[in-house]
C-alpha atoms as a PDB file:
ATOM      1  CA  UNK A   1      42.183 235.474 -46.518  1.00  0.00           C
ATOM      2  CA  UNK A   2      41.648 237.812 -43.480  1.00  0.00           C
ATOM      3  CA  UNK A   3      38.724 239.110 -44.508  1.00  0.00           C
ATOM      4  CA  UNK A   4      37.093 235.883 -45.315  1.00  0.00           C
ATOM      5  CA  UNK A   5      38.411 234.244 -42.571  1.00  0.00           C
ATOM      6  CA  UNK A   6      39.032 236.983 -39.916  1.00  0.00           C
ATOM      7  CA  UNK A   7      39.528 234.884 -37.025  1.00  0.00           C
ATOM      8  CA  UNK A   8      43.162 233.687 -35.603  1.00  0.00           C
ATOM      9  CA  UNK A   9      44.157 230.368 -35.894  1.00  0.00           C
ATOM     10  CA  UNK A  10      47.819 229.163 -33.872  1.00  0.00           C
ATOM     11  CA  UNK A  11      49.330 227.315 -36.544  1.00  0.00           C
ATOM     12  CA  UNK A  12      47.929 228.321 -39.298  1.00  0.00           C
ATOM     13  CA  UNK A  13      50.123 229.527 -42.235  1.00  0.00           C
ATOM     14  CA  UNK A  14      49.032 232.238 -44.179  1.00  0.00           C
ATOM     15  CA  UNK A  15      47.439 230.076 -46.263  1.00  0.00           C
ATOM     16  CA  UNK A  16      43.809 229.028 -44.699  1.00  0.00           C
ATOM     17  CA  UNK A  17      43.551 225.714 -43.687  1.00  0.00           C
ATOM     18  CA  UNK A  18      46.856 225.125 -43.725  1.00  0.00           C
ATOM     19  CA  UNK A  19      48.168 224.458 -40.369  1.00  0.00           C
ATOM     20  CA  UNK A  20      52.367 223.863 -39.472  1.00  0.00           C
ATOM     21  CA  UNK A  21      54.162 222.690 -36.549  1.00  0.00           C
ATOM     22  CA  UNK A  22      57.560 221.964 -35.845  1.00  0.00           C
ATOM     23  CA  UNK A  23      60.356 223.785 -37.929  1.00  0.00           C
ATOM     24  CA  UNK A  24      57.382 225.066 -39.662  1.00  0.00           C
ATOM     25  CA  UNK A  25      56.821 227.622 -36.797  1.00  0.00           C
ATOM     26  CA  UNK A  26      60.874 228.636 -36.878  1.00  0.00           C
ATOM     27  CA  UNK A  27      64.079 227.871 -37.383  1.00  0.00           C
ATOM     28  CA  UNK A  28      64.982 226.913 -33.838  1.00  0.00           C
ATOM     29  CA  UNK A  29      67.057 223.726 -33.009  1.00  0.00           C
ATOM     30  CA  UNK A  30      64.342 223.408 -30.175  1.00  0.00           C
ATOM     31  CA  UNK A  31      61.878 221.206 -32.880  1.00  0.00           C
ATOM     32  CA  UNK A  32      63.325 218.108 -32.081  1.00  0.00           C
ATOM     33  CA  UNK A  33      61.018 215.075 -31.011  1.00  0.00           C
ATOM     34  CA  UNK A  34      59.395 216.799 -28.064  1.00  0.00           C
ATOM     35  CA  UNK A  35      58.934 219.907 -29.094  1.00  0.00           C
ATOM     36  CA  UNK A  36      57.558 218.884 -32.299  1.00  0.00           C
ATOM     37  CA  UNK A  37      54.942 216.945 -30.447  1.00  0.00           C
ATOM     38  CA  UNK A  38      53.698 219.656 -28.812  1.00  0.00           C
ATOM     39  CA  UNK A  39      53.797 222.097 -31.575  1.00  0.00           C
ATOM     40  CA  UNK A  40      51.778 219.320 -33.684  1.00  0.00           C
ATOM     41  CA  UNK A  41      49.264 218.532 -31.144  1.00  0.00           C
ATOM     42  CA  UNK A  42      48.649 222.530 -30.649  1.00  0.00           C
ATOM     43  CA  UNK A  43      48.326 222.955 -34.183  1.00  0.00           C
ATOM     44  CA  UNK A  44      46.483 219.678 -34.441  1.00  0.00           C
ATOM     45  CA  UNK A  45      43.555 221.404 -32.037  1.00  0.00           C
ATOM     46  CA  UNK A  46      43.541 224.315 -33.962  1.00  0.00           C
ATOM     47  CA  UNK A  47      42.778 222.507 -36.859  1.00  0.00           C
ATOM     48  CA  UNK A  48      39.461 220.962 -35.582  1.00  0.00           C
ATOM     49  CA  UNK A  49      38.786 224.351 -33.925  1.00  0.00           C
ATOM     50  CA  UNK A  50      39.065 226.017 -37.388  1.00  0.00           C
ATOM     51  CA  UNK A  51      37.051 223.027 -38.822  1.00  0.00           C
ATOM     52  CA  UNK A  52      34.161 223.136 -36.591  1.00  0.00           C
ATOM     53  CA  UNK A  53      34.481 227.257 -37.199  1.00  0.00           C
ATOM     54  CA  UNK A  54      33.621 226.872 -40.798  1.00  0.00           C
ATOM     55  CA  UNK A  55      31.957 223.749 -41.424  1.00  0.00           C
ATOM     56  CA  UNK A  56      29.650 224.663 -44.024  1.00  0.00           C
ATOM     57  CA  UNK A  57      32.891 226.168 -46.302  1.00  0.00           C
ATOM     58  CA  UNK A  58      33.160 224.095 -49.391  1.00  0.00           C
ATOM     59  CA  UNK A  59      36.390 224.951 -51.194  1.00  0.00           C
ATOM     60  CA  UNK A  60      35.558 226.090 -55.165  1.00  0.00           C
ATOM     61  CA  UNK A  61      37.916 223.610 -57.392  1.00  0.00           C
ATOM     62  CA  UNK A  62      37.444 223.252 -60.958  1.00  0.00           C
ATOM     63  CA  UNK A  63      37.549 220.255 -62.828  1.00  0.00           C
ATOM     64  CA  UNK A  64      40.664 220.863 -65.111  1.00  0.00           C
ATOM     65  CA  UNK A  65      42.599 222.021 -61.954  1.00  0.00           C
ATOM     66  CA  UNK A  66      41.989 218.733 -60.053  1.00  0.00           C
ATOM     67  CA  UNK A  67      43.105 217.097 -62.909  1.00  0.00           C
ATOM     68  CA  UNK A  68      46.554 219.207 -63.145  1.00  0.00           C
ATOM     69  CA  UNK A  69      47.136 218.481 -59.692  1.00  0.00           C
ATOM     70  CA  UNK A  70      46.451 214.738 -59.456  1.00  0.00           C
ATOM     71  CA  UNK A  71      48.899 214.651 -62.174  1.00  0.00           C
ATOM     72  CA  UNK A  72      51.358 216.302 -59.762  1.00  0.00           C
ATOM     73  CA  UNK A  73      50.884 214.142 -57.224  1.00  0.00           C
ATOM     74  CA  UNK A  74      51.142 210.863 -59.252  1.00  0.00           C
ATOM     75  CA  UNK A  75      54.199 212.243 -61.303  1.00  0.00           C
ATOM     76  CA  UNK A  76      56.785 210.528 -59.273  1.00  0.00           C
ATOM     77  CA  UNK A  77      54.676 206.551 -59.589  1.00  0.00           C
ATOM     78  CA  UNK A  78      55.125 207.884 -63.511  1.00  0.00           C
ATOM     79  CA  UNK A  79      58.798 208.510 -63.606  1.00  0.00           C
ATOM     80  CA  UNK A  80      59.409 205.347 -61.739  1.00  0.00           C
ATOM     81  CA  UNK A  81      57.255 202.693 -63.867  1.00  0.00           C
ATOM     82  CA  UNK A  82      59.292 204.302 -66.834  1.00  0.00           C
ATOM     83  CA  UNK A  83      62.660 204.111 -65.842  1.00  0.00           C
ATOM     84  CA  UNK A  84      62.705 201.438 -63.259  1.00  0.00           C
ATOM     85  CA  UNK A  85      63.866 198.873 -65.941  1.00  0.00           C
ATOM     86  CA  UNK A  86      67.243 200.746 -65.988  1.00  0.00           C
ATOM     87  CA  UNK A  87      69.162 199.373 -63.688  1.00  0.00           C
ATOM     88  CA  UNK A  88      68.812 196.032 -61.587  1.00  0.00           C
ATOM     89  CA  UNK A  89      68.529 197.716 -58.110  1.00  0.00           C
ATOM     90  CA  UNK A  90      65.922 200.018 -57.419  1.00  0.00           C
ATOM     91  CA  UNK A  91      67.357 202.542 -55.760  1.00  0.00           C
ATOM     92  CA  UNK A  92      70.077 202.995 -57.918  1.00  0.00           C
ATOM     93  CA  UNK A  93      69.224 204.619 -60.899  1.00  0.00           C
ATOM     94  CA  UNK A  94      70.258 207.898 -62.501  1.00  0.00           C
ATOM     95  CA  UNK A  95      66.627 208.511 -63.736  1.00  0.00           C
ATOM     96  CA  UNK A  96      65.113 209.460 -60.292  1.00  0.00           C
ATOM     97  CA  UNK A  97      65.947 209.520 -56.524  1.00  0.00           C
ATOM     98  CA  UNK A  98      63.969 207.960 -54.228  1.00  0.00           C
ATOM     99  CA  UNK A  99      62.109 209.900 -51.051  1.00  0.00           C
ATOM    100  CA  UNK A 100      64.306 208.014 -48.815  1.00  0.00           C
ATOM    101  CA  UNK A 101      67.356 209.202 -50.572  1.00  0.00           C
ATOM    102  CA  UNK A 102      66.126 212.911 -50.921  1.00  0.00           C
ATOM    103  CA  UNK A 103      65.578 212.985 -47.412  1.00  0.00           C
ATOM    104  CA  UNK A 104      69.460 212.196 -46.740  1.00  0.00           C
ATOM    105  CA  UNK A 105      70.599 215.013 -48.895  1.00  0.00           C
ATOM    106  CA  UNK A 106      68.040 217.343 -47.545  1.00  0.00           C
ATOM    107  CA  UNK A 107      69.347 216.156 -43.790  1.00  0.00           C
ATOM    108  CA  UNK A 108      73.251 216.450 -44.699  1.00  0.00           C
ATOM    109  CA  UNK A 109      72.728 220.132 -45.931  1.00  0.00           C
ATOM    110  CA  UNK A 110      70.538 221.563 -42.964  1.00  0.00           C
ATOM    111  CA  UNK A 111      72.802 219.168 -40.768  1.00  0.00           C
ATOM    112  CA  UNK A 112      76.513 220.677 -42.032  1.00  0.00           C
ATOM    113  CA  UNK A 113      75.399 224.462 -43.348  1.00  0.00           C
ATOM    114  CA  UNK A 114      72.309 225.442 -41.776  1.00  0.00           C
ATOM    115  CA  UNK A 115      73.442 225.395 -37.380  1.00  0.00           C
ATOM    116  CA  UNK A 116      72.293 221.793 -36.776  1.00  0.00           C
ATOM    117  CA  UNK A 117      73.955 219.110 -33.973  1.00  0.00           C
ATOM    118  CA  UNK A 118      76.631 218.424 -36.767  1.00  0.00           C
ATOM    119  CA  UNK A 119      78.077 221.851 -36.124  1.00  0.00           C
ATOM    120  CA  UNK A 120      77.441 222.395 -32.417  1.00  0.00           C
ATOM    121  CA  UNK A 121      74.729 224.725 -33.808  1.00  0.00           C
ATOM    122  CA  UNK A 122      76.351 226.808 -35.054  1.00  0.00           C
ATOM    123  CA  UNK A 123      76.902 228.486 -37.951  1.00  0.00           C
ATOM    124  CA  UNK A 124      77.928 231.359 -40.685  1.00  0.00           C
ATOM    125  CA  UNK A 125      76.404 233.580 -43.298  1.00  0.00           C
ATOM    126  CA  UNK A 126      79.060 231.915 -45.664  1.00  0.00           C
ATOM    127  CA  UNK A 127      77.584 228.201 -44.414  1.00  0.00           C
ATOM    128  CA  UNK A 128      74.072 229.679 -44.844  1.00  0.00           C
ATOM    129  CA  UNK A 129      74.498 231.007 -48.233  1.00  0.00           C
ATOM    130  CA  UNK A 130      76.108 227.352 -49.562  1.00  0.00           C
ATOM    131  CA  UNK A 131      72.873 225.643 -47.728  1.00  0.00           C
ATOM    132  CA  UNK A 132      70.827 227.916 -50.171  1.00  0.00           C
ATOM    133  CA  UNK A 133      72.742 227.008 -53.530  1.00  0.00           C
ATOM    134  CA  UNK A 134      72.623 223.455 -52.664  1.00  0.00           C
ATOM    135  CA  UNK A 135      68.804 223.139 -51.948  1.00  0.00           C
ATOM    136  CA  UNK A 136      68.413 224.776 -54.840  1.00  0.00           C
ATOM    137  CA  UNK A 137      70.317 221.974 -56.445  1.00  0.00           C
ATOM    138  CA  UNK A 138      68.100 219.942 -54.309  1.00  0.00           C
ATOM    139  CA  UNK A 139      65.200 221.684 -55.216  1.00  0.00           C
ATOM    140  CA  UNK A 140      65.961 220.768 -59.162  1.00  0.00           C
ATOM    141  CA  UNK A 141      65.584 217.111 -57.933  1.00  0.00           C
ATOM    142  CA  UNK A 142      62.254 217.542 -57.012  1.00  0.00           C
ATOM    143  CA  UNK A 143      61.014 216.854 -60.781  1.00  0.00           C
ATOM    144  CA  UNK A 144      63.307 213.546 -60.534  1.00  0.00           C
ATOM    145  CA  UNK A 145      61.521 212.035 -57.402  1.00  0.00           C
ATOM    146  CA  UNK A 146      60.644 208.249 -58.395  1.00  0.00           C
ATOM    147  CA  UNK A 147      58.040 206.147 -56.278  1.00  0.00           C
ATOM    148  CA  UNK A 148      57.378 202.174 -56.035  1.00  0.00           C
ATOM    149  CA  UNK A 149      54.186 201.844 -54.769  1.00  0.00           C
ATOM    150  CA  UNK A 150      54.683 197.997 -55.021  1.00  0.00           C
ATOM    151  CA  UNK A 151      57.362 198.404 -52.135  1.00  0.00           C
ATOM    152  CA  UNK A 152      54.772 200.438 -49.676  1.00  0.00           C
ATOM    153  CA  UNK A 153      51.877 202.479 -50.316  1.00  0.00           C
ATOM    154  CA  UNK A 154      53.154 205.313 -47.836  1.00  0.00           C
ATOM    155  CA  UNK A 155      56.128 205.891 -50.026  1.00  0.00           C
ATOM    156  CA  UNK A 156      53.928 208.698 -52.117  1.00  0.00           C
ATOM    157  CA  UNK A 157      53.502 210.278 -49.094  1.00  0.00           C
ATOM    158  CA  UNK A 158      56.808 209.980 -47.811  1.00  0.00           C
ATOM    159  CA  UNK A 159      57.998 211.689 -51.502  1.00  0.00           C
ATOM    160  CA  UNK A 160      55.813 214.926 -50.561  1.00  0.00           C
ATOM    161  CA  UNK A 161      56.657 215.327 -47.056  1.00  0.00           C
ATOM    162  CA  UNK A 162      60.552 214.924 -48.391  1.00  0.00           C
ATOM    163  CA  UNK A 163      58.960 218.263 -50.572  1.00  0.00           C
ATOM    164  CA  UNK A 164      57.442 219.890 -47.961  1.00  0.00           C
ATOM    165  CA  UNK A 165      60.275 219.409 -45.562  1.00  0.00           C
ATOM    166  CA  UNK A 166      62.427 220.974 -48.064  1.00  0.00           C
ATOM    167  CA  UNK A 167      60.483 224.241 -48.571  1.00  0.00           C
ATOM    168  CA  UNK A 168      60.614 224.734 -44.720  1.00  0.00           C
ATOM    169  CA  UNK A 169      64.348 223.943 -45.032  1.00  0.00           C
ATOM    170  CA  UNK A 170      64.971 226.675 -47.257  1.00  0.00           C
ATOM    171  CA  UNK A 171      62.652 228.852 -45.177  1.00  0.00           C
ATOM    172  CA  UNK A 172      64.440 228.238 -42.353  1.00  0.00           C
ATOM    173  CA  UNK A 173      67.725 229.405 -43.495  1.00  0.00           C
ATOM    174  CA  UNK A 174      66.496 232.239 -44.863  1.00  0.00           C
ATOM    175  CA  UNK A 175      65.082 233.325 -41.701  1.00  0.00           C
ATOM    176  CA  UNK A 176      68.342 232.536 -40.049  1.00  0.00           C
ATOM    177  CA  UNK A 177      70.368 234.355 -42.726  1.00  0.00           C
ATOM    178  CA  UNK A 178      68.227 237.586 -41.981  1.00  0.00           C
ATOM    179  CA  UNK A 179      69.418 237.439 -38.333  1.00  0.00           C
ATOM    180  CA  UNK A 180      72.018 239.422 -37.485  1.00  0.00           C
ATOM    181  CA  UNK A 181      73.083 237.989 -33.756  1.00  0.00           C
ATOM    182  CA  UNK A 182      73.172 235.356 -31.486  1.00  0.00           C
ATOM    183  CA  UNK A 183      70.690 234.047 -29.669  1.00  0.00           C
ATOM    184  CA  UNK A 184      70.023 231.809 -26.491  1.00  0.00           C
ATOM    185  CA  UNK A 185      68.484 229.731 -25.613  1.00  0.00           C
ATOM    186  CA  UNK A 186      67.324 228.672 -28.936  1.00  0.00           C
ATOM    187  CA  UNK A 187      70.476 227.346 -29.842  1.00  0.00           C
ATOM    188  CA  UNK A 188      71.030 230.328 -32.153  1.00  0.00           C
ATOM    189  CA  UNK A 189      74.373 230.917 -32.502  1.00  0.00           C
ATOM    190  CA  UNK A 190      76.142 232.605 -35.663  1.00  0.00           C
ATOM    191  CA  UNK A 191      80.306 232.624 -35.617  1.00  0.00           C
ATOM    192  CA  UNK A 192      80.353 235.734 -37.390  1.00  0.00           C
ATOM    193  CA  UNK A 193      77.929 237.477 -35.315  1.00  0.00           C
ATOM    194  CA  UNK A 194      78.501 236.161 -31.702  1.00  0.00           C
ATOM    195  CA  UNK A 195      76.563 238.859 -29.462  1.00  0.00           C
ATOM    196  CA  UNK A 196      73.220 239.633 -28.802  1.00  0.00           C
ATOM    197  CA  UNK A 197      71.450 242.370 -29.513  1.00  0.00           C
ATOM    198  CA  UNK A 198      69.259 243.044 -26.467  1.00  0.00           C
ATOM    199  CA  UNK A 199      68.172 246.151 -27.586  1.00  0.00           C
ATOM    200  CA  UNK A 200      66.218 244.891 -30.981  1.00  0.00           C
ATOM    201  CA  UNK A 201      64.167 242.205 -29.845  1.00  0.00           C
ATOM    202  CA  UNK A 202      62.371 240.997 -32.773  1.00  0.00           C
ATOM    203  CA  UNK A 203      60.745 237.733 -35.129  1.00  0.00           C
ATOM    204  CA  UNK A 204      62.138 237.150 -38.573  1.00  0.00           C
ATOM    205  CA  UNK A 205      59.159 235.698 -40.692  1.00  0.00           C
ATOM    206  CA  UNK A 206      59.140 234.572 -44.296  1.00  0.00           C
ATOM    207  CA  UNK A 207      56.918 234.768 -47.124  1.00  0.00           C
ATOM    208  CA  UNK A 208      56.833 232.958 -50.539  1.00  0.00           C
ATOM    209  CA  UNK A 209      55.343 234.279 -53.557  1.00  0.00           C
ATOM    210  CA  UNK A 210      54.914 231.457 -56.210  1.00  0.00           C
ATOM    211  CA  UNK A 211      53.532 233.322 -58.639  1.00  0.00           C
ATOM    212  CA  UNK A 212      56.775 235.212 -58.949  1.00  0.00           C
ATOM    213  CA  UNK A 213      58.879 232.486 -56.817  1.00  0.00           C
ATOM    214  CA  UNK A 214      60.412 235.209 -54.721  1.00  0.00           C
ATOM    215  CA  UNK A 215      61.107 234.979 -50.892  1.00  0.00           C
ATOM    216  CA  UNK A 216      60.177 238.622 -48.828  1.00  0.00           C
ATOM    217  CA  UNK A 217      61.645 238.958 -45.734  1.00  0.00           C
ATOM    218  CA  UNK A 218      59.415 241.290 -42.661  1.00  0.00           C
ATOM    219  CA  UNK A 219      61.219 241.603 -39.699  1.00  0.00           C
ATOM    220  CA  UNK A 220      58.263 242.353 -36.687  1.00  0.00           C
ATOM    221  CA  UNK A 221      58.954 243.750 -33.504  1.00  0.00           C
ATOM    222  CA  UNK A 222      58.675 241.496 -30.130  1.00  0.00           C
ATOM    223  CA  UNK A 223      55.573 242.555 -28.034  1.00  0.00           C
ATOM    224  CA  UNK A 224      56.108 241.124 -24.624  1.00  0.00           C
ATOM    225  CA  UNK A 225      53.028 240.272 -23.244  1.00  0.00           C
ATOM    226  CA  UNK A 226      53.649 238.698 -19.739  1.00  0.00           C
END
């Protein structure tokens, strides 16, 4: 989009309009409450800067592909309604998982594999590469998410962020997996490779191709600018 859009946006993802904050700016045990806060309410002004930028941009969307995607979005209200006569508790039931307990799953792998407080923050290329295979077990789930709007009207919302939280999950140990060192503060630190390399100062950052659902890897340097 750079040459459409060739203005810099903090926050923005590489896809325009799109704006991240949190662990969507890195994998660094540093997003907690706080930080978060601040990361959201940065990104949060660049989002009304970029908004006010390009006011008069309407987005070209056909029919047939609004369709596809409200279909998408609604698939987990679907899956629910159909199955929810299964069993007599609603969260039990083999047919789907609910947001709530997606979330768990997602927060027990980052939590024992991927460096989290669990571990002292620490971790392994071995841990990293299990908190890959069991996203993507996690990841399978994703067609099995079941929503009761009845119970809340937020909980189709809460099903997508569960999504969307898992994508920068996997992201985030992939990023982590490509570094080769400790680091601190950042609360960076890999058993197998416990020193850092002060020499190669540099940012891992990831990119997702969905068209051929393959992760790339850039490593850029670090240009210190104070």
């Amino acid at each position: 989009y750079a040459d459409a859009f060739p203005e810099q946006y903090n926050c923005m993802t590489t896809v325009k309009g799109l704006f991240t904050a949190g662990c969507g700016l890195g994998a660094s045990a540093h997003k907690f409450s706080s930080g978060s806060h601040v990361s959201g309410r940065i990104a949060a002004k660049s989002a009304v800067k970029y908004a006010v930028d390009h006011k008069g941009y309407t987005a070209t969307v056909s029919d047939g592909t609004i369709k596809k995607l409200k279909e998408v979005v609604l698939r987990p209200v679907a899956l629910y309604e159909e199955k929810k006569g299964f069993t007599t508790s609603p969260d039990v039931n083999p047919n789907y998982i609910s947001a709530h307990s997606f979330l768990f799953r997602l927060q027990k792998i980052m939590g024992e594999y991927a460096g989290s407080w669990e571990t002292n923050y620490e971790t392994t290329d071995k841990m990293l590469e299990t908190a890959l295979w069991k996203l993507g077990l996690l990841q399978e789930d994703v067609e099995k998410l079941g929503v009761d709007l009845a119970k809340n009207n937020h909980e189709l919302m809460r099903a997508w962020e569960a999504v969307h939280r898992m994508w920068v999950g996997i992201a985030c140990v992939k990023t982590r997996l490509a570094r080769k060192e400790s680091r601190w503060p950042g609360y960076y630190h890999k058993l197998d490779f416990p020193n850092l390399d002060e020499g190669k100062k540099h940012f891992i950052n990831i990119k997702y191709d969905a068209g051929k659902k393959e992760w790339k890897t850039i490593e850029r340097p670090m240009i210190s600018i104070v």
